[in-house]
C-alpha atoms as a PDB file:
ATOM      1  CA  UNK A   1      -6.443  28.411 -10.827  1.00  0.00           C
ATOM      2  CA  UNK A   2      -9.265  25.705 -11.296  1.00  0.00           C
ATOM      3  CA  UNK A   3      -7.838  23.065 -13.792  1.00  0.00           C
ATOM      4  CA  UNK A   4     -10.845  21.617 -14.560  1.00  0.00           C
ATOM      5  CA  UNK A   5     -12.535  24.752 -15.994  1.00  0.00           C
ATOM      6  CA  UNK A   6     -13.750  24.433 -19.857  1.00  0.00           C
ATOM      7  CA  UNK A   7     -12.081  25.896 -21.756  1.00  0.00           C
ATOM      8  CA  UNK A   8      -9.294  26.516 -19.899  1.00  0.00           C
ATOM      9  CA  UNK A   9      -7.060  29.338 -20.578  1.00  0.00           C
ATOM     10  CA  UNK A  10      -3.533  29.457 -19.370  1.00  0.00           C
ATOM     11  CA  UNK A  11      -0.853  32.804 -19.823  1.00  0.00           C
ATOM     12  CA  UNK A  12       2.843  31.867 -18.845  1.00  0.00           C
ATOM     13  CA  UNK A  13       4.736  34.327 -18.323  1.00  0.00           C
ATOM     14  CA  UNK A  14       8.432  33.603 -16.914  1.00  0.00           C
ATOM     15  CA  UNK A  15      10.011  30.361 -16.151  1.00  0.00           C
ATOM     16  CA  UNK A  16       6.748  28.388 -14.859  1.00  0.00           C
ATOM     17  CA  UNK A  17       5.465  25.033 -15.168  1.00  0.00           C
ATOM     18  CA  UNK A  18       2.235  24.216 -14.838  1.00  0.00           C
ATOM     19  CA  UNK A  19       1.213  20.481 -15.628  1.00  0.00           C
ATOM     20  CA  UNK A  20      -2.030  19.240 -15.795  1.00  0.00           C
ATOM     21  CA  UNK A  21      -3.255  14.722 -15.274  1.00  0.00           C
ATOM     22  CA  UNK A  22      -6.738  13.481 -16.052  1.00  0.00           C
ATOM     23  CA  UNK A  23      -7.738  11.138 -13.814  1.00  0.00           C
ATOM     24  CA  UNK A  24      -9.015   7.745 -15.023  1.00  0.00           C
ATOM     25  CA  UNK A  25     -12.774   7.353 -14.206  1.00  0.00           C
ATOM     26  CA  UNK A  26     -12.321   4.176 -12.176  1.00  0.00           C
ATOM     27  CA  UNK A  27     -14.248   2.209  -9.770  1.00  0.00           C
ATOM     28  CA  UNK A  28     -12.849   0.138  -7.177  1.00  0.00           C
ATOM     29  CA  UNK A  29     -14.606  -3.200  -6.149  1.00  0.00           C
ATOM     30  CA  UNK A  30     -14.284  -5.412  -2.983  1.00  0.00           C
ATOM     31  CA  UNK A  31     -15.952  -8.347  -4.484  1.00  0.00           C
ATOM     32  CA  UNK A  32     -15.995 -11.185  -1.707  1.00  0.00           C
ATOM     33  CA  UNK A  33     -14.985 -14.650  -4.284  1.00  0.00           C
ATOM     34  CA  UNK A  34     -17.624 -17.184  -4.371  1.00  0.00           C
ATOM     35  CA  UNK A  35     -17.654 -20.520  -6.388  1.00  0.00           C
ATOM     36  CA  UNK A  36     -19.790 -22.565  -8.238  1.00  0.00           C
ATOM     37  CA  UNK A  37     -18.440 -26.132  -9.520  1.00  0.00           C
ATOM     38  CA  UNK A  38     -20.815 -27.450 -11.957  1.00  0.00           C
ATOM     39  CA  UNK A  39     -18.738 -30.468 -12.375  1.00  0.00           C
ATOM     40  CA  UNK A  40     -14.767 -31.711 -12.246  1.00  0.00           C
ATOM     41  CA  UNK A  41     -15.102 -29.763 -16.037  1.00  0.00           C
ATOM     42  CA  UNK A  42     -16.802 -26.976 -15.616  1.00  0.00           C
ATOM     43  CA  UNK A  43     -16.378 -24.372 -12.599  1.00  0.00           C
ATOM     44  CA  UNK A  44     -16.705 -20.599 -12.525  1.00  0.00           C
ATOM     45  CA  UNK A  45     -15.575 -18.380  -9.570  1.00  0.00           C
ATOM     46  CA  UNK A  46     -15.980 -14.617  -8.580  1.00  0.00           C
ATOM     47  CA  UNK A  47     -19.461 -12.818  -7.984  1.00  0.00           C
ATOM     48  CA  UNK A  48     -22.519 -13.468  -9.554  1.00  0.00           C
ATOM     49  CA  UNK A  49     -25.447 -11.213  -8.178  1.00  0.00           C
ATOM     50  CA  UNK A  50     -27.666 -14.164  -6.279  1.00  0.00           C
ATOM     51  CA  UNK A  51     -25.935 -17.443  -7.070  1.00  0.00           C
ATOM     52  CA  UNK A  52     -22.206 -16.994  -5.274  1.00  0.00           C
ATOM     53  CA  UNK A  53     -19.787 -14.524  -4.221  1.00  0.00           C
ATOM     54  CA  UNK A  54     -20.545 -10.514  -3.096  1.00  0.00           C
ATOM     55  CA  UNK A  55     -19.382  -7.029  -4.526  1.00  0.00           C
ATOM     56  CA  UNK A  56     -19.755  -3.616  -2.612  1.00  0.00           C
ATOM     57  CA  UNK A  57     -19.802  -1.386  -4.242  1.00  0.00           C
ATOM     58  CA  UNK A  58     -22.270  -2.839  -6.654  1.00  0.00           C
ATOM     59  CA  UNK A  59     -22.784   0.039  -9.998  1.00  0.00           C
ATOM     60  CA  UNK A  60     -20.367   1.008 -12.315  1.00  0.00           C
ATOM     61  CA  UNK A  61     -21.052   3.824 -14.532  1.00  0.00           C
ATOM     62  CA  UNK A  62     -24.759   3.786 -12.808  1.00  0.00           C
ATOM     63  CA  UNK A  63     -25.389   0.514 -14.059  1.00  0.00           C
ATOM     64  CA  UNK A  64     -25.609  -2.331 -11.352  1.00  0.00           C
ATOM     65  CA  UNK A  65     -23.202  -5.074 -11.826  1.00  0.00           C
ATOM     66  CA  UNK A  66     -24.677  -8.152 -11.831  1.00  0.00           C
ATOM     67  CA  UNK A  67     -21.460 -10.776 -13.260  1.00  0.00           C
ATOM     68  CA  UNK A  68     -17.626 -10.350 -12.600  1.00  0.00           C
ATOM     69  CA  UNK A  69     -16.490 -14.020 -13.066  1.00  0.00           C
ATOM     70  CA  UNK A  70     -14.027 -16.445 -14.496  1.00  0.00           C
ATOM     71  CA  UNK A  71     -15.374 -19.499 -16.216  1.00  0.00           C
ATOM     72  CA  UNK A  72     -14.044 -22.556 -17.318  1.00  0.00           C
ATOM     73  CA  UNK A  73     -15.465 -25.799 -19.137  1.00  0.00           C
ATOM     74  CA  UNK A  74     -13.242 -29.013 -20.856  1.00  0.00           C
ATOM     75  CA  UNK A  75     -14.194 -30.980 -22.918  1.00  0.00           C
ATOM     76  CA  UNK A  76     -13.947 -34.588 -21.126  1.00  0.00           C
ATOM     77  CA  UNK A  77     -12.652 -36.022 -23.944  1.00  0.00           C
ATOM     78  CA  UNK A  78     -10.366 -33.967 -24.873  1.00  0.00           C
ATOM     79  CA  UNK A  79      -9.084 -31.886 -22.147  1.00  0.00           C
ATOM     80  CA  UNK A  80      -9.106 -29.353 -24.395  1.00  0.00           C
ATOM     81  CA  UNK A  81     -11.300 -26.229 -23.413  1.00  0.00           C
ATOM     82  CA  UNK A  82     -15.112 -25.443 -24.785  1.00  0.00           C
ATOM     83  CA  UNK A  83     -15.416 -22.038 -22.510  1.00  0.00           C
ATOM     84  CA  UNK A  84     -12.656 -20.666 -20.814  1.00  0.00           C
ATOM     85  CA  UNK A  85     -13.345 -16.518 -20.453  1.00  0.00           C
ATOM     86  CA  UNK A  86     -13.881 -13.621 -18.009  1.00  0.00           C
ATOM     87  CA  UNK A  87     -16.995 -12.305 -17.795  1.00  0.00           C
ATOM     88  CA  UNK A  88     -18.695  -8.789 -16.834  1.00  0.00           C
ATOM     89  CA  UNK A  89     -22.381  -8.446 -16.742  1.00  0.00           C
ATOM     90  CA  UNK A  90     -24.099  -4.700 -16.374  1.00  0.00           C
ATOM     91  CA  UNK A  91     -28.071  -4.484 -15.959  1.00  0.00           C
ATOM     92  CA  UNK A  92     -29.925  -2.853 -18.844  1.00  0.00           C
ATOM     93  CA  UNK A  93     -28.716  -2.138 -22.229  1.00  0.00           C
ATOM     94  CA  UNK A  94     -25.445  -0.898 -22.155  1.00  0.00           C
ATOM     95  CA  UNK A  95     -24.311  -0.986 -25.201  1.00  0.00           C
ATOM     96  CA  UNK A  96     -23.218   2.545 -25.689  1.00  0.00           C
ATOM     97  CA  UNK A  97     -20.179   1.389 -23.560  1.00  0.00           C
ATOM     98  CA  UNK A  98     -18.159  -0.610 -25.596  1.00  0.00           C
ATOM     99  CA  UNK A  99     -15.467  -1.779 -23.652  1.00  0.00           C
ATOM    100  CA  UNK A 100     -14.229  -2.636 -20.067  1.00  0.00           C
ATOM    101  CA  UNK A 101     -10.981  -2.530 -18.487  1.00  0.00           C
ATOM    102  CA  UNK A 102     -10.845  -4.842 -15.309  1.00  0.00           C
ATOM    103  CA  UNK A 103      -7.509  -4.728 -13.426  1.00  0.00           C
ATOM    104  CA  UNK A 104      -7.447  -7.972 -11.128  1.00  0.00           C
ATOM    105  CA  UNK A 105      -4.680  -9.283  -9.046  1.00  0.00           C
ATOM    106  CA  UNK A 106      -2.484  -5.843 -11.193  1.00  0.00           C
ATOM    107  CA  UNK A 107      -2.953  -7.297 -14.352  1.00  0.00           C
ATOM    108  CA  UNK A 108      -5.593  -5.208 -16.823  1.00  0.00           C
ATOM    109  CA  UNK A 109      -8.110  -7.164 -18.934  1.00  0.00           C
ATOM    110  CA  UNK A 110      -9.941  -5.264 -21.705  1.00  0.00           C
ATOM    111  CA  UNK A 111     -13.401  -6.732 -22.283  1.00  0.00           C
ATOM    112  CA  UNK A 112     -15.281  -6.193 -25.282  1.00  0.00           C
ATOM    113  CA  UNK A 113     -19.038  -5.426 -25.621  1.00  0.00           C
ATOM    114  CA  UNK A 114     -20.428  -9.432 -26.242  1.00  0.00           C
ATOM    115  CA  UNK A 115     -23.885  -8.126 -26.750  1.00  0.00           C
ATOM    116  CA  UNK A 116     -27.225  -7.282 -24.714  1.00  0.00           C
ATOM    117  CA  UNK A 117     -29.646 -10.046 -23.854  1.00  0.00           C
ATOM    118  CA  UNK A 118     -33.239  -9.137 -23.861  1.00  0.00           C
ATOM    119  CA  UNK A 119     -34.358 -12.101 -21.859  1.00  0.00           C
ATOM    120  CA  UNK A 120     -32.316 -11.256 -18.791  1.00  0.00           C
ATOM    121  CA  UNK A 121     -32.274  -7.168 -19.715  1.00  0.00           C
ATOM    122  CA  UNK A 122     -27.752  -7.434 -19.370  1.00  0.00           C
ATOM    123  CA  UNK A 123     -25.498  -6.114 -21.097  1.00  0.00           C
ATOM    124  CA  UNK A 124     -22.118  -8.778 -21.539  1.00  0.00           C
ATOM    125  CA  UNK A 125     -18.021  -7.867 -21.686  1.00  0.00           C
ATOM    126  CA  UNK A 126     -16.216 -10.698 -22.172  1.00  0.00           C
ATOM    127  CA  UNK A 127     -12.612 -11.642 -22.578  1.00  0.00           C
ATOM    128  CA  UNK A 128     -10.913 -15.238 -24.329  1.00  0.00           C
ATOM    129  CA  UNK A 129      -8.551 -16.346 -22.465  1.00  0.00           C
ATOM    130  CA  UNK A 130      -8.323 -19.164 -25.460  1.00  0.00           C
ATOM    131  CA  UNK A 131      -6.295 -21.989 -25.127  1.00  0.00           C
ATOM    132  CA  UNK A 132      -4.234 -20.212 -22.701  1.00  0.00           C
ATOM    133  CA  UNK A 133      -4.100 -20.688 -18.518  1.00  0.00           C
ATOM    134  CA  UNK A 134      -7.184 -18.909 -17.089  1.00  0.00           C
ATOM    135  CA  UNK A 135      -4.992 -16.366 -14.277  1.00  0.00           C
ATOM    136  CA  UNK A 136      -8.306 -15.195 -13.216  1.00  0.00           C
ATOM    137  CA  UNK A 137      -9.982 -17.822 -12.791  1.00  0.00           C
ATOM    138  CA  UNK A 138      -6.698 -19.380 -10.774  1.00  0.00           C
ATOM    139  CA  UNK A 139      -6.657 -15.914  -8.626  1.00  0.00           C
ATOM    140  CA  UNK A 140     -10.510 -16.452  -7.948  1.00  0.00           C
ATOM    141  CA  UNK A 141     -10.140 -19.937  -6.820  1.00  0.00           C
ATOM    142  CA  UNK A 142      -6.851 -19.412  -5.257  1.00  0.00           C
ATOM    143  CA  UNK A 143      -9.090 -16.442  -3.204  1.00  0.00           C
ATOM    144  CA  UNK A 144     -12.235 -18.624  -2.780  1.00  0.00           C
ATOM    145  CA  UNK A 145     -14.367 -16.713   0.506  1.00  0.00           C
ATOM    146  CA  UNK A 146     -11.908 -14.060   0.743  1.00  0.00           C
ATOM    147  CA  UNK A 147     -12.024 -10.361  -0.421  1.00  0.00           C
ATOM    148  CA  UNK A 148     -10.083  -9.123  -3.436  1.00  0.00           C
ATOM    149  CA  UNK A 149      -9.671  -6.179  -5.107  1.00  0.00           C
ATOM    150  CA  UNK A 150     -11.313  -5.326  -8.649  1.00  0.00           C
ATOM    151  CA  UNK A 151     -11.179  -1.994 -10.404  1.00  0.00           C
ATOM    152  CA  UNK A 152     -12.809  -1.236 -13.146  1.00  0.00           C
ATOM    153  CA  UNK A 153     -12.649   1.237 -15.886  1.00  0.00           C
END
């Protein structure tokens, strides 16, 4: 029996299971980390298409990814941080997607839609990491030159 067939149409007769799983639509990433340190306060670390860092495959949902990063930026006076996120950057207008869920290092981050900048022709996803630790950006930099694993969903 094909399982995927719409509608489907199942008759049970007897004891039998039958079980059915959707499977996520996920794609998996081997982005190569690259850094950029702006200064002691502000650093960012992951790929970003040109600058720093590589990804293969490099679409998601047709759309070529052109940001997966961690950034941070303290205030010098403070300590305190002025930008301390994760950031995913798809070419075009994407704002039919509203969401993105990036597993890194097994932990999933769900980034909401930030907005689409005409300028550059991106769509944004970003996620506050607020006053908390950054763990991506500390997996990134941990991983600086090396492969890791994203998926995202």
């Amino acid at each position: 029996m094909d399982l995927t067939s719409n509608p489907l149409s199942v008759i049970v007769t007897d004891n039998l299971q039958v079980s059915a799983a959707l499977e996520e639509d996920v794609t998996v990433f081997n982005l190569t980390v690259g850094m950029l340190m702006a200064s002691e306060f502000m650093s960012e670390a992951g790929y970003y298409s040109g600058k720093y860092g590589s990804l293969s495959p490099t679409t998601f949902k047709g759309k070529t990814v052109r940001i997966i990063n961690a950034t941070v930026s303290m205030d010098p006076m403070t300590g305190g941080y002025t930008v301390n996120n994760m950031l995913i950057t798809l070419s075009g207008n994407t704002t039919e997607i509203t969401s993105i869920g990036a597993y890194i290092n097994g932990q999933l981050y769900t980034l909401g839609l930030s907005g689409f900048v005409s300028n550059n022709n991106w769509t944004n996803y970003i996620y506050n990491f607020g006053s908390s630790e950054n763990p991506v950006m500390n997996y990134f930099s941990s991983n600086n030159g090396r492969a890791v694993t994203v998926t995202l969903k």
